[in-house]
N, C-alpha and C. Protein backbone atom coordinates (compact mmCIF):
# COMPACT_ATOMS: atom_id res chain seq x y z
N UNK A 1 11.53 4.34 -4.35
CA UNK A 1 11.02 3.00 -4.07
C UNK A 1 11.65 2.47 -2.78
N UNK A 2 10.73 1.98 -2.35
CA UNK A 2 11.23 1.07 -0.60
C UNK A 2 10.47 0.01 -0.75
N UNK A 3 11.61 -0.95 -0.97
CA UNK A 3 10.97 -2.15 -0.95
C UNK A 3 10.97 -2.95 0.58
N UNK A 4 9.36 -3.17 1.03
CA UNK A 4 9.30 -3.79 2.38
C UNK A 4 8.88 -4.77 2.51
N UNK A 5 9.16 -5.79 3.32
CA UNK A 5 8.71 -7.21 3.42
C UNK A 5 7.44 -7.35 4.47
N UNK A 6 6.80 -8.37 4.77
CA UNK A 6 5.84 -8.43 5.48
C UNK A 6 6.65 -8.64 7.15
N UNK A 7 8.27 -8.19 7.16
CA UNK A 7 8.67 -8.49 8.67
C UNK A 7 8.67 -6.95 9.19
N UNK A 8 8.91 -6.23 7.88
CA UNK A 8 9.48 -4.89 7.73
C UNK A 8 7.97 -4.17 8.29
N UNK A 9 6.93 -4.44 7.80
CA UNK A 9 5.85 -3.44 7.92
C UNK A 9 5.12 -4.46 9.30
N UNK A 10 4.90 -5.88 9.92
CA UNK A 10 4.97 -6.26 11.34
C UNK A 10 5.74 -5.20 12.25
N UNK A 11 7.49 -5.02 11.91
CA UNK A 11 7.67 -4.30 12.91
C UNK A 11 7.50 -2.39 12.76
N UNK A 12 6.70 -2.24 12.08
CA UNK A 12 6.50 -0.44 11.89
C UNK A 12 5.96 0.24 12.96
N UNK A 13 5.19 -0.84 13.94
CA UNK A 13 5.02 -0.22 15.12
C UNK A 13 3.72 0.77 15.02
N UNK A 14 3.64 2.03 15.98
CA UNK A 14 1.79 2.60 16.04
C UNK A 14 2.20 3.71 15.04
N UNK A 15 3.50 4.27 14.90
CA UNK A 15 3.73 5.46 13.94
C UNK A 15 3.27 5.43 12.67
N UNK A 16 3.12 6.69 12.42
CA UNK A 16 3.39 7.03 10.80
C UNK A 16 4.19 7.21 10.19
N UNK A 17 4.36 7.36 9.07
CA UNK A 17 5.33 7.03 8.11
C UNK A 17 5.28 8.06 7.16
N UNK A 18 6.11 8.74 6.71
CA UNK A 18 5.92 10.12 5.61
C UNK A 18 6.17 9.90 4.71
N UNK A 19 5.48 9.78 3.32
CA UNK A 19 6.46 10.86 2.11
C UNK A 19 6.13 11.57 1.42
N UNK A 20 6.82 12.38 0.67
CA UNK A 20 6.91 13.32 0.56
C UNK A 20 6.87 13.26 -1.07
N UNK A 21 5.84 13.29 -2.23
CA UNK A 21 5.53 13.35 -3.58
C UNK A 21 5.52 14.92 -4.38
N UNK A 22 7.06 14.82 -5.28
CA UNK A 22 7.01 16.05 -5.94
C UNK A 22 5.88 16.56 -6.82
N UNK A 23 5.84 17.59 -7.18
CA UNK A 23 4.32 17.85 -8.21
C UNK A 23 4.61 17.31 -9.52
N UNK A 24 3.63 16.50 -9.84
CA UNK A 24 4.01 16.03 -11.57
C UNK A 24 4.70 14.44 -11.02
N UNK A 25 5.13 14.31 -9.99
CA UNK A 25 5.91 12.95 -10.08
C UNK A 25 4.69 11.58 -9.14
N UNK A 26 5.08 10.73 -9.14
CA UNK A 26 4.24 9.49 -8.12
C UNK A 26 5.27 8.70 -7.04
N UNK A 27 4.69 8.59 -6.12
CA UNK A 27 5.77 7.54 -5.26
C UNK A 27 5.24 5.82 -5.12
N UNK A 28 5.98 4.64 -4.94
CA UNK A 28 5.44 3.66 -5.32
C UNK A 28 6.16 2.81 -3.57
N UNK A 29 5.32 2.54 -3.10
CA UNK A 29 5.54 1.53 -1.93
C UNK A 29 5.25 0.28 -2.22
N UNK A 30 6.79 -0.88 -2.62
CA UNK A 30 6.41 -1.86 -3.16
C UNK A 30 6.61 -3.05 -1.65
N UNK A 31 5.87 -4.02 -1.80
CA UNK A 31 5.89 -5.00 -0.26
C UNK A 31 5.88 -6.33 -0.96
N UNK A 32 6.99 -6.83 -0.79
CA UNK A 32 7.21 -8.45 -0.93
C UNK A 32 6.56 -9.35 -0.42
N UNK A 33 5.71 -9.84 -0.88
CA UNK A 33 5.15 -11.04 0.16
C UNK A 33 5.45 -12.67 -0.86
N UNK A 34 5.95 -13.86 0.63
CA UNK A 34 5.94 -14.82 0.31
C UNK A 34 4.97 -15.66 0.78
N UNK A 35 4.56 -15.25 1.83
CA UNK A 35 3.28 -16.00 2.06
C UNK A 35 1.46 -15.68 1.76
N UNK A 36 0.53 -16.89 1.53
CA UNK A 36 -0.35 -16.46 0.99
C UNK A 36 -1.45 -16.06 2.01
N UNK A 37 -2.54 -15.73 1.90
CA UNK A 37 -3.62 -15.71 3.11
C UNK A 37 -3.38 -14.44 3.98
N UNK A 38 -2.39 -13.56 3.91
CA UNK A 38 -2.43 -12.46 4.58
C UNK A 38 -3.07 -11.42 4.51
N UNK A 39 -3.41 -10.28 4.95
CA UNK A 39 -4.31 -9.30 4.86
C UNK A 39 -3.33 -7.62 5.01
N UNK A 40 -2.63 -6.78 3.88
CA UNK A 40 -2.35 -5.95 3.48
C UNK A 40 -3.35 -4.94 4.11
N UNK A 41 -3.11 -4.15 5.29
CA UNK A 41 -4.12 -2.55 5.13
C UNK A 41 -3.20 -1.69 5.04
N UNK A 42 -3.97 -0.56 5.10
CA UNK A 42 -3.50 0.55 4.52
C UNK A 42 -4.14 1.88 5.06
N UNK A 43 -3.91 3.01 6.19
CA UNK A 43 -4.60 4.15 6.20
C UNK A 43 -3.61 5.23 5.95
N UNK A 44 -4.14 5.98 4.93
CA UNK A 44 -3.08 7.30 4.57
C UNK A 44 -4.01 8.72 4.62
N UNK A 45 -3.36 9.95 5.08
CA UNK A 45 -3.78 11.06 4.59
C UNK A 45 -2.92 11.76 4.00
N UNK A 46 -3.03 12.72 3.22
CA UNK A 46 -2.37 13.68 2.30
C UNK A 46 -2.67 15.24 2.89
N UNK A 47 -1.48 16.03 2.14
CA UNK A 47 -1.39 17.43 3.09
C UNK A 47 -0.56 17.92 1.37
N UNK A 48 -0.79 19.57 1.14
CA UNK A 48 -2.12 20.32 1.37
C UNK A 48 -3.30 19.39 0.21
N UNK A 49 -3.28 18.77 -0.62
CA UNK A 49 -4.56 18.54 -1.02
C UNK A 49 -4.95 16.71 -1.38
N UNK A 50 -5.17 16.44 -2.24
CA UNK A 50 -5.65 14.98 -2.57
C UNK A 50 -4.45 14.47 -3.45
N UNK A 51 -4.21 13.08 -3.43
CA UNK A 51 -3.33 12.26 -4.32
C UNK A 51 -4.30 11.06 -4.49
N UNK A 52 -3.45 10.61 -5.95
CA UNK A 52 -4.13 9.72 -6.28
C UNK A 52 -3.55 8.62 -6.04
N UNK A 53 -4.99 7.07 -5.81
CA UNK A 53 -4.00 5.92 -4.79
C UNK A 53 -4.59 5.15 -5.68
N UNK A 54 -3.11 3.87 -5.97
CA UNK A 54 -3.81 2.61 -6.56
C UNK A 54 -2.88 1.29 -6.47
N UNK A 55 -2.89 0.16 -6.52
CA UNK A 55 -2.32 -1.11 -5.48
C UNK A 55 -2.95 -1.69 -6.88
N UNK A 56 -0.79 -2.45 -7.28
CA UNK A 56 -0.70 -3.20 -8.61
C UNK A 56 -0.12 -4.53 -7.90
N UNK A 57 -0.78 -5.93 -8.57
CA UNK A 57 0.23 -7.06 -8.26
C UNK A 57 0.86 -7.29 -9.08
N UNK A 58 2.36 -7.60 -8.76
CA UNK A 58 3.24 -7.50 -9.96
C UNK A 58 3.90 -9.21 -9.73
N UNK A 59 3.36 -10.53 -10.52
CA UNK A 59 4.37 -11.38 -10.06
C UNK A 59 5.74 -11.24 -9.60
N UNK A 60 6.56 -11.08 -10.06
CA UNK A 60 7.94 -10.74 -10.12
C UNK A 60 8.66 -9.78 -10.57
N UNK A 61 9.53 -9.84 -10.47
CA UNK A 61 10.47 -8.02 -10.60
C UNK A 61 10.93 -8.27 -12.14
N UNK A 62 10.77 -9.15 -13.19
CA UNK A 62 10.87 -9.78 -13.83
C UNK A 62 9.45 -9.48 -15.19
N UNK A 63 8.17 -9.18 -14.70
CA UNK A 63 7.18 -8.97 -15.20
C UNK A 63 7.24 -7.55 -15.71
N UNK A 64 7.04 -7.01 -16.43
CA UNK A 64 7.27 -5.42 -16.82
C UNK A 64 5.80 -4.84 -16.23
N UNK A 65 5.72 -3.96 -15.72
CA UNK A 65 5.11 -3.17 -14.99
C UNK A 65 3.72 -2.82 -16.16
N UNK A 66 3.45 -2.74 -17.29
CA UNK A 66 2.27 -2.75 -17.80
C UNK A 66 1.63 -3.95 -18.10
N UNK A 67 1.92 -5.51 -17.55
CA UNK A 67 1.73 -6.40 -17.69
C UNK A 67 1.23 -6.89 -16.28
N UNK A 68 1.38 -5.77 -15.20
CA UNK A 68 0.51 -6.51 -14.05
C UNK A 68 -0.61 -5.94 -13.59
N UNK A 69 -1.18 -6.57 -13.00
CA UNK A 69 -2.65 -6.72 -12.96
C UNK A 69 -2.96 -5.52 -11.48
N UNK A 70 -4.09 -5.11 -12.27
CA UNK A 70 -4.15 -3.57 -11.61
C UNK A 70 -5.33 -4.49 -10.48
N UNK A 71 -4.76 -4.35 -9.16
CA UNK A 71 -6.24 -4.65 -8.07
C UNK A 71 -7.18 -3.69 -7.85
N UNK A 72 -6.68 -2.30 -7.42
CA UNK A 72 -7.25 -1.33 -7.35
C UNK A 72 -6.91 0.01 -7.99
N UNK A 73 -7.94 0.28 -9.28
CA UNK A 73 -7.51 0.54 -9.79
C UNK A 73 -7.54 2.69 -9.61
N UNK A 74 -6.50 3.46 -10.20
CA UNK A 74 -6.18 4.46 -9.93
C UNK A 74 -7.16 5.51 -9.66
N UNK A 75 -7.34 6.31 -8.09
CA UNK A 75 -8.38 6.97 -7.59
C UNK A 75 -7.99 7.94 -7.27
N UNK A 76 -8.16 8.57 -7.10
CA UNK A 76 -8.67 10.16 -6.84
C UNK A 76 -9.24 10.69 -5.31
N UNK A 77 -8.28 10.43 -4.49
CA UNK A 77 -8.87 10.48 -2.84
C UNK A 77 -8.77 12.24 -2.34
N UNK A 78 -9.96 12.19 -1.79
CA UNK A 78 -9.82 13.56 -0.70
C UNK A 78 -8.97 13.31 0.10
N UNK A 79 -7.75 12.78 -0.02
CA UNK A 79 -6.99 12.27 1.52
C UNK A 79 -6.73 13.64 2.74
N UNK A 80 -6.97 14.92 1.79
CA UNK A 80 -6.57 15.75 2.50
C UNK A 80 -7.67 16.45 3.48
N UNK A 81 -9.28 15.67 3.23
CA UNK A 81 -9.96 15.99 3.88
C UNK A 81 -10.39 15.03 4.74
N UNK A 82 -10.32 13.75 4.31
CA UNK A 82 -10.55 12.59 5.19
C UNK A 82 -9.86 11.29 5.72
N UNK A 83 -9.70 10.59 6.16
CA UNK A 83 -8.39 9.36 5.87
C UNK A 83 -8.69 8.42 5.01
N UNK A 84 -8.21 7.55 4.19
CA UNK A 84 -8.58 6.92 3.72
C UNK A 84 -8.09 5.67 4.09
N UNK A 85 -8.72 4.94 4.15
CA UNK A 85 -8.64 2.99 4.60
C UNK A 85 -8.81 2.25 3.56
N UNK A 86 -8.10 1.13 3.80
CA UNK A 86 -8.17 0.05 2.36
C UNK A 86 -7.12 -1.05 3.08
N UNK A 87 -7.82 -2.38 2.50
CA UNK A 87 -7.05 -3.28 2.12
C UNK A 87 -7.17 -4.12 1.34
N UNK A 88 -6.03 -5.14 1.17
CA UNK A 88 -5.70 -6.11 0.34
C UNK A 88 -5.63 -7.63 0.45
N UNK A 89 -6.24 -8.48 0.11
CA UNK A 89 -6.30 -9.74 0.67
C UNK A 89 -4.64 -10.57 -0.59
N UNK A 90 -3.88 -11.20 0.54
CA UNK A 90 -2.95 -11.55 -0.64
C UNK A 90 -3.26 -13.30 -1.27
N UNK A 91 -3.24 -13.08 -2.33
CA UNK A 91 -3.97 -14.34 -2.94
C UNK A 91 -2.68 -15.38 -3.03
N UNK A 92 -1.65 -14.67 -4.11
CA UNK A 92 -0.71 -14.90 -4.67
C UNK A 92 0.49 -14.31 -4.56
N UNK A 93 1.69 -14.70 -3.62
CA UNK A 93 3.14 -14.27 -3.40
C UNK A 93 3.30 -13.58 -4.70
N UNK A 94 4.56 -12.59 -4.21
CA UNK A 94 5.05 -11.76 -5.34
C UNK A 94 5.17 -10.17 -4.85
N UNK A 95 4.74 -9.53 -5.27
CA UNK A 95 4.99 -7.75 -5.12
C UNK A 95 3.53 -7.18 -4.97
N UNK A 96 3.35 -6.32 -3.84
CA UNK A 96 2.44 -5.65 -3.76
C UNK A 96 2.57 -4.39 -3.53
N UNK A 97 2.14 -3.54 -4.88
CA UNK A 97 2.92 -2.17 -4.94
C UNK A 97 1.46 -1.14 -4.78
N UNK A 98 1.85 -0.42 -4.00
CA UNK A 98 0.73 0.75 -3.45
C UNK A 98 1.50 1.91 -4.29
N UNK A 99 0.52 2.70 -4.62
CA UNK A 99 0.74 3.53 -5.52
C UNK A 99 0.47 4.88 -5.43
N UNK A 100 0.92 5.78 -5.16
CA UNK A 100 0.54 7.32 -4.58
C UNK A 100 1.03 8.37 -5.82
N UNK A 101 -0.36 8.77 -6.22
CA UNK A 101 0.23 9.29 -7.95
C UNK A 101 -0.42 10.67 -7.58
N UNK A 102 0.79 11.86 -7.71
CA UNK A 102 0.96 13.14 -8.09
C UNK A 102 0.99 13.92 -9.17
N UNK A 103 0.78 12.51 -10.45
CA UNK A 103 1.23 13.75 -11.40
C UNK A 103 0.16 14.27 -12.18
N UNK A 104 -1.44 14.77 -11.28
CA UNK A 104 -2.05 15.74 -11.95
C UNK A 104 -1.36 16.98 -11.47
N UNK A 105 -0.50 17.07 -11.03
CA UNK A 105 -0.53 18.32 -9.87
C UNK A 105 1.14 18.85 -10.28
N UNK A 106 0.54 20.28 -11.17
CA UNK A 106 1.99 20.73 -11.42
C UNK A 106 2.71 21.64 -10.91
N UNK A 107 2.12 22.05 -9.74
CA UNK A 107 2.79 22.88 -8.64
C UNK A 107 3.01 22.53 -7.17
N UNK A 108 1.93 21.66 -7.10
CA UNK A 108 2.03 21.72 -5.72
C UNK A 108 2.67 20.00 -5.29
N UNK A 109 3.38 20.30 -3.99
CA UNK A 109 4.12 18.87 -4.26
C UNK A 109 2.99 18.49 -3.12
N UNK A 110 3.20 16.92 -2.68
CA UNK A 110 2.36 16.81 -1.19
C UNK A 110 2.92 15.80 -0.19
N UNK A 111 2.66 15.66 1.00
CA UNK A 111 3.21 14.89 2.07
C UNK A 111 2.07 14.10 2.08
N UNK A 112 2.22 12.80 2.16
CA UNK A 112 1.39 11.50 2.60
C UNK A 112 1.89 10.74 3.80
N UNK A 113 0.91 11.02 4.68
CA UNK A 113 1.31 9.89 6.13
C UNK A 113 0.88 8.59 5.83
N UNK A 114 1.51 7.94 6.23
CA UNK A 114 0.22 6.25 5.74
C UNK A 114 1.15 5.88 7.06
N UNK A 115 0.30 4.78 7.36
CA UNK A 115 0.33 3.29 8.28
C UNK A 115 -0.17 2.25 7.96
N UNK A 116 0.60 1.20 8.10
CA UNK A 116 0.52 -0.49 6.98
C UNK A 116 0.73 -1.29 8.01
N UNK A 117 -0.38 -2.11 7.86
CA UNK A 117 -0.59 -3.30 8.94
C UNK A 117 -0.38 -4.36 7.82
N UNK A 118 -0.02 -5.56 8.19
CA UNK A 118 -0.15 -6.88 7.68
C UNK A 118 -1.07 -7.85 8.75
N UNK A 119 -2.41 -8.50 8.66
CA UNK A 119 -2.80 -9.24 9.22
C UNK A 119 -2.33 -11.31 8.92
N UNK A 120 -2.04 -11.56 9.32
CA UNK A 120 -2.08 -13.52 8.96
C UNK A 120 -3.71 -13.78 9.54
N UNK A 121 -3.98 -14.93 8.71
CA UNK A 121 -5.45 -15.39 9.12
C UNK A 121 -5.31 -16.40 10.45
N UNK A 122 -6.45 -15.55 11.36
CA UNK A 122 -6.83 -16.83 12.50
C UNK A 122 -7.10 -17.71 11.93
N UNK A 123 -5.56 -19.05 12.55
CA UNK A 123 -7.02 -20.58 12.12
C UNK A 123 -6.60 -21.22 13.37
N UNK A 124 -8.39 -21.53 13.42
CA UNK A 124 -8.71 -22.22 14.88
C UNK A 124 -8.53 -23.68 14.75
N UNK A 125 -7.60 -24.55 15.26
CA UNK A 125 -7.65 -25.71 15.32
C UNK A 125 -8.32 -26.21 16.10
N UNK A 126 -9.19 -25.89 17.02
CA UNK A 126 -9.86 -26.52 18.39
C UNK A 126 -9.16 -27.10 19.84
N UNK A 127 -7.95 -26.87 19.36
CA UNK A 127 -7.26 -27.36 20.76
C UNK A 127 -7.25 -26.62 22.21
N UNK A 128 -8.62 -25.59 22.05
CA UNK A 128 -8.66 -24.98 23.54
C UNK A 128 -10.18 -25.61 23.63
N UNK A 129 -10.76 -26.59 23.36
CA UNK A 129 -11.88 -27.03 23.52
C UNK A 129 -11.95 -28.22 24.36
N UNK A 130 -12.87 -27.78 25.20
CA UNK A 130 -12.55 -29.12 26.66
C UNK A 130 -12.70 -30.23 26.39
């Protein structure tokens, strides 16, 4: 677990990011957010074959983990043939945990690249209007 904040994944910069999921096990990228209205993306591929991806909101660290509310719920990506894109609109502060699940896979372990943007919403006040 790496827990990242919305300053942490602003400064991640154009790179990718690795990890590395044993066979049979899942890795969980959890992201703190305190503010609301932001926009969570997400592009990952997987190496040698597919993992499965899914993004839980968890109020608090406090909530037991079968008690939070599944956004997207657990898939089955070709990541290893295509990239996959996604995001998350954040409604409600709290934990936003991305989910990279290995454990159909009892031999083979896999590497996942991902890159995580956080967007804030344009708001136009009009003050460039003549």
């Amino acid at each position: 677990k790496l827990p990242l904040t919305v300053e942490d994944i602003l400064n991640f910069g154009e790179g990718n990011r690795e990890l590395f999921i044993k066979s049979s096990t899942y890795s969980v990228i959890p992201i703190t957010v305190t503010e609301t209205g932001l926009t969570i993306s997400w592009i990952f591929s997987s190496d040698p074959k597919s993992v499965s991806f899914s993004v839980v909101y968890q109020e608090s660290e406090e909530v037991p983990l079968d008690q939070c509310k599944v956004l997207i719920p657990m898939t089955r990506c070709n990541s290893h043939k295509e990239t996959i894109r996604g995001q998350v609109k954040v409604r409600n502060s709290g934990i936003y945990m991305l989910i990279f699940d290995n454990t159909f896979s009892r031999f083979i372990s896999k590497r996942v690249f991902y890159h995580l943007t956080v967007e804030r919403p344009v708001i136009y006040d009009g003050s460039d209007f003549p």
